[in-house]
PDB file of N, CA and C in Angstrom:
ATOM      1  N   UNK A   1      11.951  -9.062 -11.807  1.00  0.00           N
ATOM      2  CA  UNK A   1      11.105  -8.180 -11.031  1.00  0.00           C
ATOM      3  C   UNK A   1       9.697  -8.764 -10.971  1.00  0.00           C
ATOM      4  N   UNK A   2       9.171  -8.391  -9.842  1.00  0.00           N
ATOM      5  CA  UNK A   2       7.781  -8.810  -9.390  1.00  0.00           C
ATOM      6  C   UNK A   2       6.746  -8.246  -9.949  1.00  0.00           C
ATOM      7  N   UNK A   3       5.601  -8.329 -10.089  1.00  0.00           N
ATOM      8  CA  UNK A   3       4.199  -7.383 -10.135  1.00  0.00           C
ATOM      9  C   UNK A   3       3.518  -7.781  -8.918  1.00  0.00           C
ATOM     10  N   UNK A   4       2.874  -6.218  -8.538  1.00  0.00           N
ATOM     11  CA  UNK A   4       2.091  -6.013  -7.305  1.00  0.00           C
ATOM     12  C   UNK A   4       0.992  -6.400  -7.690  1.00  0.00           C
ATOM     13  N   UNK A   5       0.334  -6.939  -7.319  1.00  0.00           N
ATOM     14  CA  UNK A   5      -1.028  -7.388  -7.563  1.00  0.00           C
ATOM     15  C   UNK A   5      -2.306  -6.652  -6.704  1.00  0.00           C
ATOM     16  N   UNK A   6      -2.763  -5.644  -7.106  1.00  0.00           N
ATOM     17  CA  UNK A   6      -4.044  -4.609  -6.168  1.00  0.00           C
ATOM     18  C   UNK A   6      -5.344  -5.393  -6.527  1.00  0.00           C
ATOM     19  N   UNK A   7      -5.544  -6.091  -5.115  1.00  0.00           N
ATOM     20  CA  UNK A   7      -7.222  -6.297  -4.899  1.00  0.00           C
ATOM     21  C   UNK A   7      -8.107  -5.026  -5.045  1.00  0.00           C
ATOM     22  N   UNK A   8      -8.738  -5.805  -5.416  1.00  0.00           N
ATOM     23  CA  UNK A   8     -10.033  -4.574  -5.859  1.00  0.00           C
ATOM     24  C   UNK A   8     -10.233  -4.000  -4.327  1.00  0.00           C
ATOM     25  N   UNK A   9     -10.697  -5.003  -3.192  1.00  0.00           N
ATOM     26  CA  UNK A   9     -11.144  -4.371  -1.838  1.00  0.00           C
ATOM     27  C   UNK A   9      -9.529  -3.591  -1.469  1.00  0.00           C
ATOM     28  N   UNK A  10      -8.023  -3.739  -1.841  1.00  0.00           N
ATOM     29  CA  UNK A  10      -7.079  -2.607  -1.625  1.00  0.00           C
ATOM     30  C   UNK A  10      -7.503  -0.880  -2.335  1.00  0.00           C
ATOM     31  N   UNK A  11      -7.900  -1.638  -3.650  1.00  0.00           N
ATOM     32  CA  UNK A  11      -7.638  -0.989  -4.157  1.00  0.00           C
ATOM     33  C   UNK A  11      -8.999   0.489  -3.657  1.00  0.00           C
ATOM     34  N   UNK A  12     -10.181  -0.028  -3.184  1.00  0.00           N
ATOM     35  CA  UNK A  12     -11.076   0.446  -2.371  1.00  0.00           C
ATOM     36  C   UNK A  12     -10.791   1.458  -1.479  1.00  0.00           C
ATOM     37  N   UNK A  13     -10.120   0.591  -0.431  1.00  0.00           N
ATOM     38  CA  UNK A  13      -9.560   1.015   0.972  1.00  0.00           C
ATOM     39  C   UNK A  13      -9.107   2.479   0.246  1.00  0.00           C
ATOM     40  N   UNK A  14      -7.488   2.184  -0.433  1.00  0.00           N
ATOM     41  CA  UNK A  14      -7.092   3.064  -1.142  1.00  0.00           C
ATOM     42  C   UNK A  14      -7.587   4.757  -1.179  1.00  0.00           C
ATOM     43  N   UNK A  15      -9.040   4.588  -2.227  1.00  0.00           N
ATOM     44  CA  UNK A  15      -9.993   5.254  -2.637  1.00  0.00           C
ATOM     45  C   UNK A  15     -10.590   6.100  -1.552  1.00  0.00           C
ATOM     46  N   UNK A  16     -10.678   4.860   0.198  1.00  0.00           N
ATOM     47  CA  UNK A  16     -11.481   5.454   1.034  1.00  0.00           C
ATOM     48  C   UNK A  16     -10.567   6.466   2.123  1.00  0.00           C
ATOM     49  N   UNK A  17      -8.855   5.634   1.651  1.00  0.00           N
ATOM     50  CA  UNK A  17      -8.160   6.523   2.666  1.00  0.00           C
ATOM     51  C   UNK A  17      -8.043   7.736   1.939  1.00  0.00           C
ATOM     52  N   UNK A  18      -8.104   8.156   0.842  1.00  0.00           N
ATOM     53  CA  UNK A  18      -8.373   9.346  -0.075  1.00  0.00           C
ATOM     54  C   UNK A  18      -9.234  10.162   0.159  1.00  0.00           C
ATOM     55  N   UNK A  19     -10.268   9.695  -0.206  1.00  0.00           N
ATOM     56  CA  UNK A  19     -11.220  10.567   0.000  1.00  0.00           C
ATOM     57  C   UNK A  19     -11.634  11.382   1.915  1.00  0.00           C
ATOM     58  N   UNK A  20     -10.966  10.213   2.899  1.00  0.00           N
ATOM     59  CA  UNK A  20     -11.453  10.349   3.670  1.00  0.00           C
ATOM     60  C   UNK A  20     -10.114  12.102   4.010  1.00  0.00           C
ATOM     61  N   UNK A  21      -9.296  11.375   3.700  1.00  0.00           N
ATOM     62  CA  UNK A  21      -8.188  13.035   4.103  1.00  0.00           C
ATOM     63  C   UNK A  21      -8.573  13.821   3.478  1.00  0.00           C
ATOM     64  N   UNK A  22      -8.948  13.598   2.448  1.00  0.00           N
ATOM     65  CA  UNK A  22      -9.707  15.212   1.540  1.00  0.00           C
ATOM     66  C   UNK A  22     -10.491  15.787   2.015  1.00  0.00           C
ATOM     67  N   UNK A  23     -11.316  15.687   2.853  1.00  0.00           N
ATOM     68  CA  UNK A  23     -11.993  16.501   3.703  1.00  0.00           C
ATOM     69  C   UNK A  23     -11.569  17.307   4.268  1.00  0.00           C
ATOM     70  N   UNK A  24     -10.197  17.568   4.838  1.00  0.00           N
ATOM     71  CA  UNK A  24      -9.724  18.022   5.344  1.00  0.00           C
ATOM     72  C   UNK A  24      -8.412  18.820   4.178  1.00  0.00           C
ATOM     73  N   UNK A  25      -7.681  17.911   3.312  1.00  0.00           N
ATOM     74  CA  UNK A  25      -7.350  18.628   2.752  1.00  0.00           C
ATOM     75  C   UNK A  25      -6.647  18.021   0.751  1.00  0.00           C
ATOM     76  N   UNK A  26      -7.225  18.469   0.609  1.00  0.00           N
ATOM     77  CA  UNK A  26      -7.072  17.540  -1.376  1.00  0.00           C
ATOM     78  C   UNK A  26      -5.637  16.959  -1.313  1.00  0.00           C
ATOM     79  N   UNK A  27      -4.878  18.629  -0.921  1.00  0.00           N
ATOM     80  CA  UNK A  27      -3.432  18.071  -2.071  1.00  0.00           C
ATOM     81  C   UNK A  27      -2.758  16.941  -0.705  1.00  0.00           C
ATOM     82  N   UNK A  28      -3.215  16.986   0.065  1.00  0.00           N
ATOM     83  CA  UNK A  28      -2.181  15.630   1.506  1.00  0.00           C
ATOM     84  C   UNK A  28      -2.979  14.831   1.105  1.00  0.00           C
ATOM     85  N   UNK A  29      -3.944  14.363   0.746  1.00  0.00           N
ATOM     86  CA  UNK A  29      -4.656  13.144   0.239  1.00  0.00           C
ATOM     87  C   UNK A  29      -4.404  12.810  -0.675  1.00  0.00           C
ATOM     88  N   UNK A  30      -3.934  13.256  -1.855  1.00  0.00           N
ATOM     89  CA  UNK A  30      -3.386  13.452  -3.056  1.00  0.00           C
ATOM     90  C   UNK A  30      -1.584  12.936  -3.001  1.00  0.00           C
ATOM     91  N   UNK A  31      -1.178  13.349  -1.746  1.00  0.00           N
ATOM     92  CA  UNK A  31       0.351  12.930  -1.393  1.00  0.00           C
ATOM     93  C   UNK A  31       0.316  11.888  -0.888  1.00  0.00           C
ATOM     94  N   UNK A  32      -0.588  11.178   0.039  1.00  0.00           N
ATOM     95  CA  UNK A  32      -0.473  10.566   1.208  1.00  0.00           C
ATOM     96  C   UNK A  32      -1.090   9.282  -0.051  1.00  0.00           C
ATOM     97  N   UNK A  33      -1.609   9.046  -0.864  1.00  0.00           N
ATOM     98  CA  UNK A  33      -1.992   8.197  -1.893  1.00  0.00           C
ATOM     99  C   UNK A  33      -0.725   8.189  -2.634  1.00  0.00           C
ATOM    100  N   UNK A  34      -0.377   8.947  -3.290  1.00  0.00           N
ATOM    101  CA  UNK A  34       1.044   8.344  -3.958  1.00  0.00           C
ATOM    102  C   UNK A  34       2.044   7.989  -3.324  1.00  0.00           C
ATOM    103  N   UNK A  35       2.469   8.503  -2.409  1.00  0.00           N
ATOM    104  CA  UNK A  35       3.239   7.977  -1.314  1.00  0.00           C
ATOM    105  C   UNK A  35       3.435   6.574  -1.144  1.00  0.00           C
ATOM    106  N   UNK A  36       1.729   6.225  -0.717  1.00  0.00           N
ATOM    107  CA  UNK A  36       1.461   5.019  -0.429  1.00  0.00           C
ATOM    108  C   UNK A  36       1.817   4.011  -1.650  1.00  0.00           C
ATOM    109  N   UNK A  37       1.379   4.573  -2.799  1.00  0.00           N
ATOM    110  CA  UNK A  37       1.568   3.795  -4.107  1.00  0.00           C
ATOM    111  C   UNK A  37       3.009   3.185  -4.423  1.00  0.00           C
ATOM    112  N   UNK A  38       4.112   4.612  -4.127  1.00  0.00           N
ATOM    113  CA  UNK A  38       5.425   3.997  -4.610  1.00  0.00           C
ATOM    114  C   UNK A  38       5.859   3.210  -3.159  1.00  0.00           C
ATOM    115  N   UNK A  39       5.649   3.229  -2.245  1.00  0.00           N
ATOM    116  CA  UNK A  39       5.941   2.362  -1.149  1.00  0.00           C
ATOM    117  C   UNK A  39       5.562   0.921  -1.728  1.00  0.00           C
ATOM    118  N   UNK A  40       4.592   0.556  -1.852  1.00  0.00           N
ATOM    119  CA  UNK A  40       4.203  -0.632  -2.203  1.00  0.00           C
ATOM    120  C   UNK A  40       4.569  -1.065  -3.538  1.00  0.00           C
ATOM    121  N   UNK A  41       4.709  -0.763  -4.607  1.00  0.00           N
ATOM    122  CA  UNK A  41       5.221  -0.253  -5.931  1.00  0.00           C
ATOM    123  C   UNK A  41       7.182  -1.039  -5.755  1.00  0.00           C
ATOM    124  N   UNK A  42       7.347  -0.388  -4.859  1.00  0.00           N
ATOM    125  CA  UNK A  42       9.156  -0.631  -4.395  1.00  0.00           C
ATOM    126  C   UNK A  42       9.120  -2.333  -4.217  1.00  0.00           C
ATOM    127  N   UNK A  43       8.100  -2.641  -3.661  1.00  0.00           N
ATOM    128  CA  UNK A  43       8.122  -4.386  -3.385  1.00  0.00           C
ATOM    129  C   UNK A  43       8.616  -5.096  -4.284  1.00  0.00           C
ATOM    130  N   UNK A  44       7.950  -4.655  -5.753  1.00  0.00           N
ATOM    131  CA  UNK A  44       8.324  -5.374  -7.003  1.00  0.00           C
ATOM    132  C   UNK A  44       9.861  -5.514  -7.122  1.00  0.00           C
ATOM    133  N   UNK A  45      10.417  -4.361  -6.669  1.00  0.00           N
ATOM    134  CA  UNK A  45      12.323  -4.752  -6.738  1.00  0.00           C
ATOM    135  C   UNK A  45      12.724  -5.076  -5.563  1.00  0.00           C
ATOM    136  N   UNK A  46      12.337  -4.714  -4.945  1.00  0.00           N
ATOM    137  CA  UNK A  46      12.625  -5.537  -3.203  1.00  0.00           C
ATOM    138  C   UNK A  46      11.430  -6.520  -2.624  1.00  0.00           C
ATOM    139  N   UNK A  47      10.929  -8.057  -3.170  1.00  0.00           N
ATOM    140  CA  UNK A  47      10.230  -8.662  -2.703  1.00  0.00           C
ATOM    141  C   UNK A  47      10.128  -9.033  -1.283  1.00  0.00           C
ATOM    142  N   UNK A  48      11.317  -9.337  -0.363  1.00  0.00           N
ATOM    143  CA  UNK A  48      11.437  -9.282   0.581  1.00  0.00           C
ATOM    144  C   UNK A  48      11.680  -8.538   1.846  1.00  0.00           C
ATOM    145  N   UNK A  49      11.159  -7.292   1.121  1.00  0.00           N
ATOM    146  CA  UNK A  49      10.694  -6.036   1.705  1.00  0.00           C
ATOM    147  C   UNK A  49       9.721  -6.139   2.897  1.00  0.00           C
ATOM    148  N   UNK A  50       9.814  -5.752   3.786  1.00  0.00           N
ATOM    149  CA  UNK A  50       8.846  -5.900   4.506  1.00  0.00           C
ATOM    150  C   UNK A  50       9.003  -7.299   5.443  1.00  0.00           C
ATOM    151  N   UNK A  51       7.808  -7.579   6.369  1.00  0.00           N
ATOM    152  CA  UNK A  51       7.931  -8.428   7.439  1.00  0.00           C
ATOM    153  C   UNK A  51       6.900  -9.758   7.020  1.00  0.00           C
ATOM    154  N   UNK A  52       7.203 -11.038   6.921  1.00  0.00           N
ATOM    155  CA  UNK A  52       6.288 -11.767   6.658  1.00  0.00           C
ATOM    156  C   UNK A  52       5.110 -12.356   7.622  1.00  0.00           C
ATOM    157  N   UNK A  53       4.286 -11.961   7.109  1.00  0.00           N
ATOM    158  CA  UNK A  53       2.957 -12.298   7.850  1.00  0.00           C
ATOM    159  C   UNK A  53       2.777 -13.756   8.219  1.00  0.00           C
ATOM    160  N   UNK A  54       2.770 -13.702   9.658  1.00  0.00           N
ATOM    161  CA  UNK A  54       2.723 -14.817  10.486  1.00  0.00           C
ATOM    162  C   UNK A  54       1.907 -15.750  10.222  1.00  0.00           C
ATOM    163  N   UNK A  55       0.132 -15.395   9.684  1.00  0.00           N
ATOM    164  CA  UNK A  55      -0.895 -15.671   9.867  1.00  0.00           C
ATOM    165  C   UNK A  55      -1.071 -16.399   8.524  1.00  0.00           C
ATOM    166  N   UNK A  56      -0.035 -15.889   7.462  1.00  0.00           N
ATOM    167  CA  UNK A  56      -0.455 -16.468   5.879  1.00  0.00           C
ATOM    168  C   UNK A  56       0.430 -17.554   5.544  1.00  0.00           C
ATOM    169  N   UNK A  57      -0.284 -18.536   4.923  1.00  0.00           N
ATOM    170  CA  UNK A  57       0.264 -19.346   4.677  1.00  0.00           C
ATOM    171  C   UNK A  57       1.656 -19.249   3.481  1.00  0.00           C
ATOM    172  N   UNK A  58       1.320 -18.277   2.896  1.00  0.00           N
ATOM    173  CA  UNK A  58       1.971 -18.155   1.474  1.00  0.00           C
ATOM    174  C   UNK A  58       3.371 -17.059   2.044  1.00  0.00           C
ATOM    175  N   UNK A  59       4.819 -18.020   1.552  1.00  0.00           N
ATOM    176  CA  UNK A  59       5.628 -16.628   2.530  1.00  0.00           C
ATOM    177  C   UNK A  59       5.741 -15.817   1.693  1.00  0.00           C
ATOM    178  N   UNK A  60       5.702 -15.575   0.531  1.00  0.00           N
ATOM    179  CA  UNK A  60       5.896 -14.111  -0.251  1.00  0.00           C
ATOM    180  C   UNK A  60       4.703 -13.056  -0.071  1.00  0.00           C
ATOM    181  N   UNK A  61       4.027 -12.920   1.211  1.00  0.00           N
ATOM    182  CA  UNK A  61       2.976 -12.423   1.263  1.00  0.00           C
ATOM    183  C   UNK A  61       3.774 -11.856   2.706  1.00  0.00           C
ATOM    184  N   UNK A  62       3.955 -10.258   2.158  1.00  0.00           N
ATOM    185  CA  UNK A  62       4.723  -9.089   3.200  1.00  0.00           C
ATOM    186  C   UNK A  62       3.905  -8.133   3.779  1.00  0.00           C
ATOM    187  N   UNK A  63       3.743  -7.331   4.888  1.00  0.00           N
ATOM    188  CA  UNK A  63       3.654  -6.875   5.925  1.00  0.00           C
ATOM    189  C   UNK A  63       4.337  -5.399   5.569  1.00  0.00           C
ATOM    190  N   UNK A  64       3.990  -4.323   4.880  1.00  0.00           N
ATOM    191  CA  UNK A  64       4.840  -3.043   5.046  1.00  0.00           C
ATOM    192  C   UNK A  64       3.952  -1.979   5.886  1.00  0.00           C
ATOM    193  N   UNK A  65       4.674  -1.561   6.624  1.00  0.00           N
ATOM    194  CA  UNK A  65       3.590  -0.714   7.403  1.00  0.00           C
ATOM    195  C   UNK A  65       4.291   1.086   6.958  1.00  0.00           C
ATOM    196  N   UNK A  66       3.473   1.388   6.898  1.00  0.00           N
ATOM    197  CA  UNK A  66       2.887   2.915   6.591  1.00  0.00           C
ATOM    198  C   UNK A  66       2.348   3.842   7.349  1.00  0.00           C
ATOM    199  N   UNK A  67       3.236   4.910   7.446  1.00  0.00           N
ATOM    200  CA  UNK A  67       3.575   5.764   8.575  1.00  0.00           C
ATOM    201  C   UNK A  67       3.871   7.052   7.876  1.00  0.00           C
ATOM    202  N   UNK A  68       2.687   8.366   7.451  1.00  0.00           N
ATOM    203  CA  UNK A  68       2.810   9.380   6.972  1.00  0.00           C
ATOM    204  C   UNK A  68       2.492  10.524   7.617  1.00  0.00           C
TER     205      UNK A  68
END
């Protein structure tokens, strides 16, 4: 099994897609963050999860898109 590796600037974003739904409402920002977590989280047992990014040189570097 793999480890996910969270950039600090993910791990940011993260923080900002959080906070930014909480405005509107805690506990879906609160869902819509873990959600996101075990989605990406799943990579580690399915590395080839997802679509490989055209643009990167490195092919174990996947593409999951997120749709809540």
């Amino acid at each position: 099994m793999r480890k996910i590796e969270w950039t600090s600037c993910a791990v940011s974003d993260v923080k900002s897609l959080r906070d930014f739904i909480a405005r509107d409402s805690s506990a879906y920002a609160e869902r819509f963050v873990q959600r996101l977590i075990e989605i990406v989280e799943n990579a580690a047992s399915y590395p080839m999860m997802g679509r490989r990014m055209p643009e990167a040189t490195d092919e174990d570097v996947r593409e999951l898109l997120f749709q809540k």
